[in-house]
Protein backbone atom coordinates (compact mmCIF):
# COMPACT_ATOMS: atom_id res chain seq x y z
CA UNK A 1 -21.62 -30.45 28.30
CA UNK A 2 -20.96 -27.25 30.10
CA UNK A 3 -23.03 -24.31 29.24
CA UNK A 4 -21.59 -20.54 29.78
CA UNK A 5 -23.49 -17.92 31.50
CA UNK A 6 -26.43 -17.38 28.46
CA UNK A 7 -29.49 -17.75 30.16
CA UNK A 8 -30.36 -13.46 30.38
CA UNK A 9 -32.76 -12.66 31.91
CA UNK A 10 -35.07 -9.67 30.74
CA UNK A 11 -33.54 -6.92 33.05
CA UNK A 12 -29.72 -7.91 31.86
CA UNK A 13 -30.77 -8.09 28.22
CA UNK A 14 -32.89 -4.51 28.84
CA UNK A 15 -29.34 -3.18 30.24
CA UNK A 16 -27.10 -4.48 27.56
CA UNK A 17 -29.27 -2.68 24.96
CA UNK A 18 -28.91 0.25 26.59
CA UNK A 19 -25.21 0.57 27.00
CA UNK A 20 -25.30 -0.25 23.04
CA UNK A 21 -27.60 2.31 22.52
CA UNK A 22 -24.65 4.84 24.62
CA UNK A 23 -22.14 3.79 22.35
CA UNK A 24 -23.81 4.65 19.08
CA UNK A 25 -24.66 7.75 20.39
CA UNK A 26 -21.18 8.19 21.62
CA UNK A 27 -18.29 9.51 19.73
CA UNK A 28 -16.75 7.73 16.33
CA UNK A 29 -13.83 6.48 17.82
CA UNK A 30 -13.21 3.68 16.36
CA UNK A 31 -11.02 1.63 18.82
CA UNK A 32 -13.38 2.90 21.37
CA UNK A 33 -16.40 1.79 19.91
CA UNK A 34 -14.90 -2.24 19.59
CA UNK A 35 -13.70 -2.19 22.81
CA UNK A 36 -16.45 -1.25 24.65
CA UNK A 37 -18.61 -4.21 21.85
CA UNK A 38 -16.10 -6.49 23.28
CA UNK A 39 -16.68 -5.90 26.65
CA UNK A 40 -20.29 -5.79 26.06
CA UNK A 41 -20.06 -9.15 24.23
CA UNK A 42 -17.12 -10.79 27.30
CA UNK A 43 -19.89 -10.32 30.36
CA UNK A 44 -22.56 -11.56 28.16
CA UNK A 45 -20.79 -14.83 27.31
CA UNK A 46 -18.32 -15.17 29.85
CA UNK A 47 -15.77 -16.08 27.01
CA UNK A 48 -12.38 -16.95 26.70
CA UNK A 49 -11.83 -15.05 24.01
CA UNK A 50 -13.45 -12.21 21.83
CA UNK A 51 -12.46 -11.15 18.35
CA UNK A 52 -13.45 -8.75 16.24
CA UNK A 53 -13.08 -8.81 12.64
CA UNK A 54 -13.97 -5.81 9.68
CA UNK A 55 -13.73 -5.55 6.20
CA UNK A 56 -11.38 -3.76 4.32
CA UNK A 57 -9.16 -3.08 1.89
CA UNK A 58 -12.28 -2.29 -0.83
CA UNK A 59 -13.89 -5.24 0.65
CA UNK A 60 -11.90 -7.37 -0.02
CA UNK A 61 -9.88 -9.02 3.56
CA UNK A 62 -11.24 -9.30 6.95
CA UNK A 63 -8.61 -7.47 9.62
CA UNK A 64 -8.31 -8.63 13.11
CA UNK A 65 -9.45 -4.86 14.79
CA UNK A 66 -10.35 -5.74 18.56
CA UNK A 67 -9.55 -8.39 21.18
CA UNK A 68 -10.44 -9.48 24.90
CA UNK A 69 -6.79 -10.58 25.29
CA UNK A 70 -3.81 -8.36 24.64
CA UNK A 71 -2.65 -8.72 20.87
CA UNK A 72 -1.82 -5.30 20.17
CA UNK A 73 0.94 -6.61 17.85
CA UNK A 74 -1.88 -8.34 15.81
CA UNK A 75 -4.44 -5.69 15.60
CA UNK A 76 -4.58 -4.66 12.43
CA UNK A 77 -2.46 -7.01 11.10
CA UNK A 78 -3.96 -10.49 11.12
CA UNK A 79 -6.44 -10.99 8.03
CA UNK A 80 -8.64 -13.37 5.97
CA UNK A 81 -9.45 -12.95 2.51
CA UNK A 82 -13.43 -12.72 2.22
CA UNK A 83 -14.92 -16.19 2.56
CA UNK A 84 -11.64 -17.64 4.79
CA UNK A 85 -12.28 -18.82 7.82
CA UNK A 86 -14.93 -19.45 9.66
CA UNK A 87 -14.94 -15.65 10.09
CA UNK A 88 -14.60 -15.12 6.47
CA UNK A 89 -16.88 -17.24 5.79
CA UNK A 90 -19.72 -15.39 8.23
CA UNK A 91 -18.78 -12.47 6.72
CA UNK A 92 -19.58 -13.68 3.18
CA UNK A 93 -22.50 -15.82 3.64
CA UNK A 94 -23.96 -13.29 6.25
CA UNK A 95 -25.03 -16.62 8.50
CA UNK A 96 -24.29 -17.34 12.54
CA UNK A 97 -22.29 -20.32 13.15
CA UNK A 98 -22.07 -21.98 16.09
CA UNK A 99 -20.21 -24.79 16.96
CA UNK A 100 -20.24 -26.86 20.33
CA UNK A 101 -16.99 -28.35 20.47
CA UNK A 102 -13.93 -29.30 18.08
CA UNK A 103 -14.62 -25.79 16.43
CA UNK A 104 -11.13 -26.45 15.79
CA UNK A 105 -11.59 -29.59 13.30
CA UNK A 106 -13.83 -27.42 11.40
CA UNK A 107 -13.16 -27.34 7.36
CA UNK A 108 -13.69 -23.65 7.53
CA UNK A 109 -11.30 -23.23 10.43
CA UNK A 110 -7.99 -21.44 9.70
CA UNK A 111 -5.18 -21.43 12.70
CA UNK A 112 -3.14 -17.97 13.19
CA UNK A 113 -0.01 -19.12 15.06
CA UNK A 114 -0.46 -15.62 16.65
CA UNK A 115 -3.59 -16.17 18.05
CA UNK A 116 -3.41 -19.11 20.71
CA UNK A 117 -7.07 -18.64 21.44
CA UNK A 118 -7.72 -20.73 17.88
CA UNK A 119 -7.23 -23.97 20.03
CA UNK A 120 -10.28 -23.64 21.98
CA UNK A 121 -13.43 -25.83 21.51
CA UNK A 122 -16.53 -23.94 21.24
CA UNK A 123 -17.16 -20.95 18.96
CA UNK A 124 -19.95 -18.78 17.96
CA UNK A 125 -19.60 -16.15 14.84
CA UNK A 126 -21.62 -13.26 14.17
CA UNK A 127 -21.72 -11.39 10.96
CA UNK A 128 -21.70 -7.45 11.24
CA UNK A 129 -24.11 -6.14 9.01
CA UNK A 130 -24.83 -2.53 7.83
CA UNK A 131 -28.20 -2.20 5.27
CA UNK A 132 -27.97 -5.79 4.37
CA UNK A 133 -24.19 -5.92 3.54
CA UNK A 134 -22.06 -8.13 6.16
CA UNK A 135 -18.82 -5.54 7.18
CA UNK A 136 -17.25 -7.43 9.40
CA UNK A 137 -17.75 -10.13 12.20
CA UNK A 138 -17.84 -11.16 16.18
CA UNK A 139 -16.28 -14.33 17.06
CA UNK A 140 -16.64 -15.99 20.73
CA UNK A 141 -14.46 -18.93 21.80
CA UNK A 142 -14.12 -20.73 24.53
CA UNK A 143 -11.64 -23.22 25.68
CA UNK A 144 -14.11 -25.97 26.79
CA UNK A 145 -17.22 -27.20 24.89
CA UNK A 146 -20.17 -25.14 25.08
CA UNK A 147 -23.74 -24.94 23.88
CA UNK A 148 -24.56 -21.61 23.00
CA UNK A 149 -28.07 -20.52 23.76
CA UNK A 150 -30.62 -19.35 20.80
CA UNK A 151 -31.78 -16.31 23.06
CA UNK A 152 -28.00 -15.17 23.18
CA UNK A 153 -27.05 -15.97 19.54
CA UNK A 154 -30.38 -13.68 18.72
CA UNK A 155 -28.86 -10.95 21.32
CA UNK A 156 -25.23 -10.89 19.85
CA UNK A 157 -27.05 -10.35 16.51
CA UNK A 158 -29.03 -7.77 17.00
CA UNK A 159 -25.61 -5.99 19.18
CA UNK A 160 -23.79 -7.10 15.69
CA UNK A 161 -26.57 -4.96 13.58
CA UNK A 162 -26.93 -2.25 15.98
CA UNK A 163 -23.14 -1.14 16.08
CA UNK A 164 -22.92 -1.78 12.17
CA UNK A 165 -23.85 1.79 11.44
CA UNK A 166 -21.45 3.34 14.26
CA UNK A 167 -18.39 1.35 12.81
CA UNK A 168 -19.32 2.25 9.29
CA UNK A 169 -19.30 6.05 10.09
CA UNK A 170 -16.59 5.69 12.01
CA UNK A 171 -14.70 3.93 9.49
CA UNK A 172 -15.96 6.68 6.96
CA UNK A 173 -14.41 9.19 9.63
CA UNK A 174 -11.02 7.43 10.14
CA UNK A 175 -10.67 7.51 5.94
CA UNK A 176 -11.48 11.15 5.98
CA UNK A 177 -9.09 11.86 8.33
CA UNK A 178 -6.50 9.70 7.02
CA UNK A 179 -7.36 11.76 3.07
CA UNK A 180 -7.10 15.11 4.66
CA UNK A 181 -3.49 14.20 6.31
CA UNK A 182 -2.51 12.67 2.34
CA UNK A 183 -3.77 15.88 0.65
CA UNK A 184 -1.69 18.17 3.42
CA UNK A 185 1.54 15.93 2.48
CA UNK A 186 0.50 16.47 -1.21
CA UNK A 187 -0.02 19.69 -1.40
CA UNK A 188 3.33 19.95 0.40
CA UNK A 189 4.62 18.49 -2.21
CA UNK A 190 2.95 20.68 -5.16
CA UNK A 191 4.41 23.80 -3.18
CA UNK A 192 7.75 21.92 -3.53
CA UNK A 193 7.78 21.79 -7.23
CA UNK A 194 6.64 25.43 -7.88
CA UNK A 195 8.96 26.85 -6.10
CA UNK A 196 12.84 27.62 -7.43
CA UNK A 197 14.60 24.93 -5.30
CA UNK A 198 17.15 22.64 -7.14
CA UNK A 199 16.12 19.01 -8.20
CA UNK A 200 17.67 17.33 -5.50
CA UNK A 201 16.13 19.09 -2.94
CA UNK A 202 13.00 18.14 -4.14
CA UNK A 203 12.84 14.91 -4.52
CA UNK A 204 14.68 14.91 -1.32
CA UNK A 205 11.57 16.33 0.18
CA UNK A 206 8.89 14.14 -1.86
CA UNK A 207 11.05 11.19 -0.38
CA UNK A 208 10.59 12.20 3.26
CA UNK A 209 6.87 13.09 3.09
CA UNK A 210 6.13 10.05 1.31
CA UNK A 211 7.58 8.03 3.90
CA UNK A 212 5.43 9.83 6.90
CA UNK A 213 2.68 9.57 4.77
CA UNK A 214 3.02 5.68 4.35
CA UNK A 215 4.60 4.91 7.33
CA UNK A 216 7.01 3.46 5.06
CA UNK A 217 10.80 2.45 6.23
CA UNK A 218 12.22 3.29 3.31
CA UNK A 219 11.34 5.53 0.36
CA UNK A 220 13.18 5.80 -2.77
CA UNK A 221 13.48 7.69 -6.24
CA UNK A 222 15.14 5.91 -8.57
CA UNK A 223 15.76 7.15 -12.28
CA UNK A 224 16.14 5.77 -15.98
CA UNK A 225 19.78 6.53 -17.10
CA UNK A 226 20.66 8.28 -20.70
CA UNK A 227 20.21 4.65 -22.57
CA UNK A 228 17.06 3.79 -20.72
CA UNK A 229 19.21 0.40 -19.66
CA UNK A 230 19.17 1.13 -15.97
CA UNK A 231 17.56 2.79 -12.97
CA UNK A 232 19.77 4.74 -10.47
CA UNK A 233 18.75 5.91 -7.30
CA UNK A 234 18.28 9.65 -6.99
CA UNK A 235 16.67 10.69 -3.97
CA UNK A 236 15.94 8.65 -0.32
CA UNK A 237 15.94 9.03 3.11
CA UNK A 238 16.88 5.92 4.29
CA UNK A 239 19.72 6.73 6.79
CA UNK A 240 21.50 3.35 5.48
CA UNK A 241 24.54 3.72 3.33
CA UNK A 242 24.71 0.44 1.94
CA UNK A 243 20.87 0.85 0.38
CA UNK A 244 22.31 4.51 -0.73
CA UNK A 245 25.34 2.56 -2.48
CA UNK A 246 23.61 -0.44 -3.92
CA UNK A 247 24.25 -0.52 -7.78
CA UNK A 248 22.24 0.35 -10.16
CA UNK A 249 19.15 -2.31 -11.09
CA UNK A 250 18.98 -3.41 -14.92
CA UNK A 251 15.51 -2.57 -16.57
CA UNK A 252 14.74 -6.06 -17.67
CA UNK A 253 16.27 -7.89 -15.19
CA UNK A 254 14.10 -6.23 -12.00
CA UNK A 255 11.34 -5.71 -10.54
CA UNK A 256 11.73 -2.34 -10.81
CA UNK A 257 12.65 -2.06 -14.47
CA UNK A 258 9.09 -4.24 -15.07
CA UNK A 259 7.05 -1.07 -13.28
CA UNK A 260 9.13 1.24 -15.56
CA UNK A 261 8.10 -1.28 -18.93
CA UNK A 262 4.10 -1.67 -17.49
CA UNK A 263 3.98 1.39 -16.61
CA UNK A 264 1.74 -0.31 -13.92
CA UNK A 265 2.74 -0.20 -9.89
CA UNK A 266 3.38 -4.05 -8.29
CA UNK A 267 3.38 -4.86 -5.09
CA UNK A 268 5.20 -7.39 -3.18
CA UNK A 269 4.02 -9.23 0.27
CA UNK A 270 7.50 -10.12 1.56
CA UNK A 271 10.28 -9.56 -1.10
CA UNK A 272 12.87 -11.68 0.76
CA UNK A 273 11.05 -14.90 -0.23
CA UNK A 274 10.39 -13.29 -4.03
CA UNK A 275 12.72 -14.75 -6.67
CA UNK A 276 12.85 -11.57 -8.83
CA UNK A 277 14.16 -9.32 -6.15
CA UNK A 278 17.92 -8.88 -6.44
CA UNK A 279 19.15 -7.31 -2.80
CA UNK A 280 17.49 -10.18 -0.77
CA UNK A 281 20.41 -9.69 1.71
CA UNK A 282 20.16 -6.47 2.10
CA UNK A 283 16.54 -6.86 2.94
CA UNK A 284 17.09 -9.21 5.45
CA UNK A 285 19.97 -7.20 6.66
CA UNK A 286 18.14 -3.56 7.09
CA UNK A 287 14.70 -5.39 7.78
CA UNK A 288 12.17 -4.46 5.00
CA UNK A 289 10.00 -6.81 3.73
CA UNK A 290 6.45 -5.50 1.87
CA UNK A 291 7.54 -3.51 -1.20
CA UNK A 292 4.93 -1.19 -3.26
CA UNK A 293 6.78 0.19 -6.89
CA UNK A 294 5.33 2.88 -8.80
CA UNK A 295 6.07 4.26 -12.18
CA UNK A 296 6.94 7.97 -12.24
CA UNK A 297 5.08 9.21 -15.50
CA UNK A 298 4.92 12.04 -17.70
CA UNK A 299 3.43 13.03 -21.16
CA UNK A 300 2.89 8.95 -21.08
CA UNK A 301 6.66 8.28 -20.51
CA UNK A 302 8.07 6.32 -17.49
CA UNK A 303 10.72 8.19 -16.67
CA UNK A 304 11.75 6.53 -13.63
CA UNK A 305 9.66 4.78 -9.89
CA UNK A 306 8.99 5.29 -6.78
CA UNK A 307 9.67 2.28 -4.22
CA UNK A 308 8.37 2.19 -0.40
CA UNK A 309 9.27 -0.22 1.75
CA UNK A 310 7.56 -1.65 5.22
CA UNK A 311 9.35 -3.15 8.36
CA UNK A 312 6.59 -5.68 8.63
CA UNK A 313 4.69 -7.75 5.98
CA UNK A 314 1.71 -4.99 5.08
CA UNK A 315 -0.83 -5.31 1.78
CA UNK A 316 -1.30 -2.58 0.41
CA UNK A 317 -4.37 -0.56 -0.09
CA UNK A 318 -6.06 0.87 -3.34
CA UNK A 319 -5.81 4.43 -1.50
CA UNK A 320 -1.99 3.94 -0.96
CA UNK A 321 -1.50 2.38 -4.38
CA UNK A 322 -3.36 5.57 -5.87
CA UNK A 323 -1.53 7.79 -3.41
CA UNK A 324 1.63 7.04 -4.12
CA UNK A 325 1.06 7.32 -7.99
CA UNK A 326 0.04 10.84 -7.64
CA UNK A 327 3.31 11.69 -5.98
CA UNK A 328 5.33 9.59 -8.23
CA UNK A 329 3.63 11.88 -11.65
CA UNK A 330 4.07 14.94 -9.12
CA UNK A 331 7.56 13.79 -9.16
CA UNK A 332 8.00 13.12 -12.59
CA UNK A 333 6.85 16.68 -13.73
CA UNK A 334 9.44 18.01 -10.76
CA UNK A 335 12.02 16.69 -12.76
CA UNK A 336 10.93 17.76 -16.25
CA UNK A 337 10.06 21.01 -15.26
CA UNK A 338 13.73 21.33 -13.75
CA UNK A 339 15.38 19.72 -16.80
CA UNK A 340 13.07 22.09 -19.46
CA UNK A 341 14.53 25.22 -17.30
CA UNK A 342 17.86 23.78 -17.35
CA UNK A 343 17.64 23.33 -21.06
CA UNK A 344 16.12 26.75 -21.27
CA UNK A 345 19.06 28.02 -19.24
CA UNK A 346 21.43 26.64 -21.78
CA UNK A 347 20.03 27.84 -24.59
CA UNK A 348 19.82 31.15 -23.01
CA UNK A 349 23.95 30.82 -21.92
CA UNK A 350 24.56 29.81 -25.51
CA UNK A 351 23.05 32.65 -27.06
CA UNK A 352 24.85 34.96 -24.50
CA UNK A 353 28.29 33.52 -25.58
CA UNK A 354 27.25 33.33 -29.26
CA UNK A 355 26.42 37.50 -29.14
CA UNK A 356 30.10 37.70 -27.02
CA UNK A 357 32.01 36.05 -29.85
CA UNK A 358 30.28 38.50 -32.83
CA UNK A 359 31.21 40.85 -30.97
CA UNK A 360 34.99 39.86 -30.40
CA UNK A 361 34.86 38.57 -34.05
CA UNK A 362 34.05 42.08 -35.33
CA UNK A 363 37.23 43.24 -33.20
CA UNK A 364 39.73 40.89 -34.70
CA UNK A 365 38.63 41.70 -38.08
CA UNK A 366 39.13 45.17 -37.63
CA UNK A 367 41.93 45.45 -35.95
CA UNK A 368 43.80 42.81 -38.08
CA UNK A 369 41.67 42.95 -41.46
CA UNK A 370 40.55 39.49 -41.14
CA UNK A 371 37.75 37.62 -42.74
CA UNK A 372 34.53 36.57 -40.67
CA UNK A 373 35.60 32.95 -41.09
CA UNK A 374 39.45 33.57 -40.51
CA UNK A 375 38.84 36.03 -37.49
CA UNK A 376 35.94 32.94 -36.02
CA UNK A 377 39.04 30.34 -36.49
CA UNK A 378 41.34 32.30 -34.78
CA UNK A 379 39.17 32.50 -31.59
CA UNK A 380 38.12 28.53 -32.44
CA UNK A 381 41.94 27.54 -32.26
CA UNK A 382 43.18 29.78 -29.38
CA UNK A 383 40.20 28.33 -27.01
CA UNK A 384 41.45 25.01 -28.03
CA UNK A 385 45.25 25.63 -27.32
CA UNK A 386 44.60 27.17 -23.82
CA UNK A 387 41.44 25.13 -23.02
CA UNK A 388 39.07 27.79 -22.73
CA UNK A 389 35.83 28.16 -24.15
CA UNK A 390 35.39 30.51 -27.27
CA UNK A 391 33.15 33.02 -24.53
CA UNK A 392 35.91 33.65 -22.55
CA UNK A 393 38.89 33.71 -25.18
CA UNK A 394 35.79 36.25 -26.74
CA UNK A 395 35.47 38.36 -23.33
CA UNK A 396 39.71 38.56 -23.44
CA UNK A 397 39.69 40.07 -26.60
CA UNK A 398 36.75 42.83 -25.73
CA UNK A 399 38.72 43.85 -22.32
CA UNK A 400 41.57 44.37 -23.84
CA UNK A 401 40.11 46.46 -26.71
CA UNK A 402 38.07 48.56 -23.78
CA UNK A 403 41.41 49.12 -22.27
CA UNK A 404 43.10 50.18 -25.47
CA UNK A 405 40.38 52.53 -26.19
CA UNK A 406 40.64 54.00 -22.60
């Protein structure tokens, strides 16, 4: 059995430390940081392959986040659930495996079509660990069986715990930096709804900074019609006018119209392969495939949701989930605000007219010795024969009495 290049002698393991010791008193760079662990880890094994996995998500999924070989595609995108995997399965038992050959024909082993590299023989796994609490994990393959030296497996360890805190504060820095872009979009947002533009316009801007914000193809407000039977879209900026026209979706016969009932958001992995979605066509057609559905809430009614879309399949995060919900209640109280000034505005209108017709009512019965009633019925049936409203048939009858008396 071959063996790869692992016995290190005291001067190479002396100079590996310190170029560990550079990066975690370099920068917080994330993607720096894991490439230069990979390269550290690559000229220590001499391995076909180096992956690096970390936990997200709350903990919950292990994300491919570095590589030796190009899978930029896959970054990011490739992930276990906690205890999948051989990976997963380092990560959650906090143990090194390492397996000589046939790593393969392991019962932890799970195959990513993406990642040729899972047909090699030999493998070694490292947990990541930061104060006792695995965060992630190191896997080295190689295409022909190996033996992997106890000295080395002890060295990649110790790397492993070393970096732990660097990624952790980087990752802290990352989520800081991602919060602090959110609360910008946000707070765009709040400006939006204080100031005096119409409805549309503002959801027309919640639509587009929500996007941004999620990286999300498509963004959409859609609202509850009079009867509550049906949501309508209202506001989106996809630039596709077959999403703009599709018909409206029936509250208990969508996914959609479930958010609005729950009042609680659901997401969907890939909702061309999801039997309650009704536009699978024009999914496949405009290329969207993870959905995340929010309720749009105020004074504890659903009023309407909130629906982003992805190109590619993406789970979506706690923060995102949460996100989103805040906009969709900043939305809600956008509209309720605009429809309590618009009711205020008609009350105010009708109060206007109400005064104008006294007024013209205290003309006609004057001028023609009329009754209240008889002189409100003759202004009642002449707005009705020349289908105007009683405020201007009212305003007619005051002009003409200002010209008579001029």
């Amino acid at each position: 059995m071959e063996k790869n290049r692992l016995q290190i002698s005291d001067k190479e393991e002396l100079a590996i430390l310190r170029r560990i010791v550079e990066i975690t008193n370099s920068g917080i760079d994330l993607k720096v940081v894991l490439s230069e662990v990979v390269s550290i880890v690559n000229d220590m094994t001499m391995a076909d392959a180096v992956f690096i996995y970390l936990l997200e998500n709350k903990k919950k999924r292990l994300v491919l986040m570095a590589s030796k070989t190009p899978h930029k595609k896959e970054l990011g995108k490739v992930n276990l659930k906690k205890g999948e995997g051989i990976a997963g399965w380092v990560a959650q038992k906090n143990k090194v495996v390492a397996i000589k050959q046939n790593a393969f024909e392991d019962p932890r082993f799970k195959s990513f079509e993406e990642l040729p590299e899972d047909k090699y023989e030999a493998l070694l796994a490292t947990p990541i660990v930061y104060k006792n609490n695995p965060i992630g994990a190191i896997n080295i393959q190689h295409k022909k069986p190996n033996e992997y030296a106890e000295r080395t497996i002890q060295l990649i360890s110790l790397i492993a715990k070393q970096i732990s805190g660097v990624i952790t504060n980087a990752q802290l820095y990352e989520e800081t930096k991602s919060k602090a872009l959110q609360f910008d979009s946000l707070m765009k947002v709040s400006r939006s709804i204080t100031s005096q533009d119409y409805l549309d316009e503002i959801l027309g801007l919640i639509v587009v900074v929500t996007a941004g914000m999620l990286n999300s193809k498509i963004c959409s407000i859609m609202m509850l019609d009079k009867k509550g039977k049906e949501l309508m879209i209202k506001a989106t900026q996809a630039l596709s006018e077959e999403y703009k026209k599709k018909p409206n979706v029936k509250v208990n016969e969508s996914i959609s119209g479930e958010v609005v009932k729950t009042q609680k958001p659901i997401t969907i992995l890939d909702v061309r392969k999801e039997k309650k979605y009704g536009f699978k066509e024009l999914a496949i057609k405009e290329k969207f495939t993870s959905m995340l559905a929010v309720p749009m809430v105020v004074k504890n009614k659903a009023i309407g949701v909130v629906n982003v879309y992805t190109k590619k399949p993406h789970v979506f995060s706690e923060d995102e989930i949460d996100v989103l919900q805040i906009v969709a209640n900043q939305a809600a109280v956008a509209i309720e605000n605009t429809h309590l000034m618009d009711d205020a505005l008609k009350a105010k209108e009708a109060l206007e007219a109400r005064k104008i017709v006294e007024r013209a009512k205290g003309v006609l019965m004057r001028l023609n010795n009329l009754s209240e009633d008889a002189a409100y019925r003759l202004i009642h049936r002449k707005s009705m024969d020349t289908c105007k409203t009683m405020k201007q048939i009212a305003e007619s009858i005051l002009l003409l009495e200002d010209i008579k008396s001029s």
